[in-house]
Protein backbone atom coordinates (compact mmCIF):
# COMPACT_ATOMS: atom_id res chain seq x y z
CA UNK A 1 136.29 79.41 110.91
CA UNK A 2 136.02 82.96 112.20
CA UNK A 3 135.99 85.83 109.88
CA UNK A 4 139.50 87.49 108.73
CA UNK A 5 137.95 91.16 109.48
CA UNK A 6 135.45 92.53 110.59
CA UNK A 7 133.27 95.08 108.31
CA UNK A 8 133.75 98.82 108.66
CA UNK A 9 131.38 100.61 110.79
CA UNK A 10 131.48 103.61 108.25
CA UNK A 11 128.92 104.28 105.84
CA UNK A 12 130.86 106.15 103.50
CA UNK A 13 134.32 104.98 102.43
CA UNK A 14 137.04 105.85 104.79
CA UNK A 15 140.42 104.72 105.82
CA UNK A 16 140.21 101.13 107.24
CA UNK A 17 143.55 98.45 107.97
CA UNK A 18 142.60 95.27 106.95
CA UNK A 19 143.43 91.46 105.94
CA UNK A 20 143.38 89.89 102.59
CA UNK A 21 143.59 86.41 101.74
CA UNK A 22 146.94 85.03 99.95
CA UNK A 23 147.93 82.18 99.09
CA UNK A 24 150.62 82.37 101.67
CA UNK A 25 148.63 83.28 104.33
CA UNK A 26 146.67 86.84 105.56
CA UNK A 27 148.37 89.76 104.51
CA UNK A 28 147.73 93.43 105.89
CA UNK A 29 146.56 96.22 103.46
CA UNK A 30 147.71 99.22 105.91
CA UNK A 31 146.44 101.85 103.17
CA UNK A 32 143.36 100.82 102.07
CA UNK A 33 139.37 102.30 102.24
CA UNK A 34 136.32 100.33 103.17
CA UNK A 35 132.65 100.80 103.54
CA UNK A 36 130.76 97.87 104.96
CA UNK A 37 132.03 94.52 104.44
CA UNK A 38 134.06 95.82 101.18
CA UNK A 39 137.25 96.71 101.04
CA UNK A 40 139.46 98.78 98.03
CA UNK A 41 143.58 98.84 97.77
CA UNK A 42 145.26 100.00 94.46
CA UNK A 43 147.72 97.50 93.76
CA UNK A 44 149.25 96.11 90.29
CA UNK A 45 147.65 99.06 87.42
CA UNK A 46 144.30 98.73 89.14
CA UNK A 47 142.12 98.74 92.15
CA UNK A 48 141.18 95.15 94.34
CA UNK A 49 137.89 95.50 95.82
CA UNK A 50 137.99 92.59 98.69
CA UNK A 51 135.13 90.91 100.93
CA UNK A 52 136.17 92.01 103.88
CA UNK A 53 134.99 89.14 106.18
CA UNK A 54 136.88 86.57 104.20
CA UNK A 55 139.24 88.96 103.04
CA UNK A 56 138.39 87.26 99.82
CA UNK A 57 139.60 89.53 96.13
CA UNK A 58 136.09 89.83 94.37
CA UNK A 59 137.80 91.89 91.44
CA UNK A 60 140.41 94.15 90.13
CA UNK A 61 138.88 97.87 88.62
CA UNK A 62 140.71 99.90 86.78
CA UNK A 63 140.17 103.14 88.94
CA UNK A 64 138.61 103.70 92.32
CA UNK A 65 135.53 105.52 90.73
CA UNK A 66 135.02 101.97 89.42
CA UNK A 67 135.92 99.94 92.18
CA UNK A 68 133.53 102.32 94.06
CA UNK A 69 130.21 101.98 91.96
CA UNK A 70 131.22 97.64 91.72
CA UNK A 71 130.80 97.66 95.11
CA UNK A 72 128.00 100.00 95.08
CA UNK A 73 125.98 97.34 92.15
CA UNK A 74 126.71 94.38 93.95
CA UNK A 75 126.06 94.91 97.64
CA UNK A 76 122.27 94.07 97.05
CA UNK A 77 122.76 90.88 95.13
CA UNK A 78 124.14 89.00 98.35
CA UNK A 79 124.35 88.95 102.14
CA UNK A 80 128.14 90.48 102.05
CA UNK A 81 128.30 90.43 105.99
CA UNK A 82 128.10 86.78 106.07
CA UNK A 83 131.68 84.58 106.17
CA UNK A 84 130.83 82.48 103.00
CA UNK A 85 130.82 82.43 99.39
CA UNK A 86 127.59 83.11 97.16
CA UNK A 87 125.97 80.20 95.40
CA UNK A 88 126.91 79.86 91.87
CA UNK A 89 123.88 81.50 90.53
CA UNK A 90 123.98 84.43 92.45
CA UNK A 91 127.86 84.47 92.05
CA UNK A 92 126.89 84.67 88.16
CA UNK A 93 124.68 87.86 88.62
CA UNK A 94 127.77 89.46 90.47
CA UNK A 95 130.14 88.83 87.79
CA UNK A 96 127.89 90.13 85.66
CA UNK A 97 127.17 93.31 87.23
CA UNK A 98 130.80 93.80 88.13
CA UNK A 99 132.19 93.57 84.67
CA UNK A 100 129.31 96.41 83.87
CA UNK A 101 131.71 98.60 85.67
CA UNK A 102 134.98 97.40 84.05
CA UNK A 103 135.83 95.02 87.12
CA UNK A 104 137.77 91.69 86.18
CA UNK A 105 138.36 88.88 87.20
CA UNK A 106 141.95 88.05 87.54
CA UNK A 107 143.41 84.67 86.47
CA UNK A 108 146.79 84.76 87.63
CA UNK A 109 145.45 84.95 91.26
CA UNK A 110 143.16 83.25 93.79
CA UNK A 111 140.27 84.41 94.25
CA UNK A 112 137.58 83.56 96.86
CA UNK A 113 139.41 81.44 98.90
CA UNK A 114 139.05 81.97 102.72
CA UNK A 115 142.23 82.48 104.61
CA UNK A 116 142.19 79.15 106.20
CA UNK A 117 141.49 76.96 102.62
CA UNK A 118 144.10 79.02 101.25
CA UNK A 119 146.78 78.77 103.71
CA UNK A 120 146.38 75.14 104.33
């Protein structure tokens, strides 16, 4: 499988098109912000920070501050750039540190499913 995006070249968060996973297929997020392999689009009362290279949902925050700092406290934890999910110990730190910053996990959506898994 090849990665759904590729991660943005900026180092501060900027205006950046990009894929999410579904679980009809990739959909485009034409007004969203990335830095890196994360990517943030306000959607349903909150804000979806995505992996960008499996355009996979990590979380839902409730503002952008938060979204901002989640992705801030978690890009250490893992290698984001790679096209893969983290083990489930390492997954269990990020959940951890993201719902430090008021980032949830939603239940009435996929999450972490790359594109091809999902749409198949």
């Amino acid at each position: 499988m090849l990665p759904l995006n590729t991660p943005s070249p900026s180092s501060t968060w900027a205006p950046y098109p990009f894929l999410i996973a579904t679980i009809v297929g990739p959909m485009a997020v034409d007004f969203g912000a990335a830095r890196g392999p994360f990517g943030l689009y306000g959607e349903k009362g909150g804000w979806n920070l995505t992996h960008l290279p499996t355009g996979a949902l990590i979380g839902v925050a409730p503002s952008i501050d938060a979204a901002m700092d989640a992705a801030n406290g978690i890009e250490g934890i893992w290698d984001w750039s790679t096209f893969g999910r983290p083990d489930a110990v390492t997954w269990d730190v990020i959940v951890l540190t993201l719902h430090s910053y008021g980032v949830t996990r939603p239940t009435d959506r996929p999450a972490w499913k790359p594109v091809l898994a999902v749409a198949a």
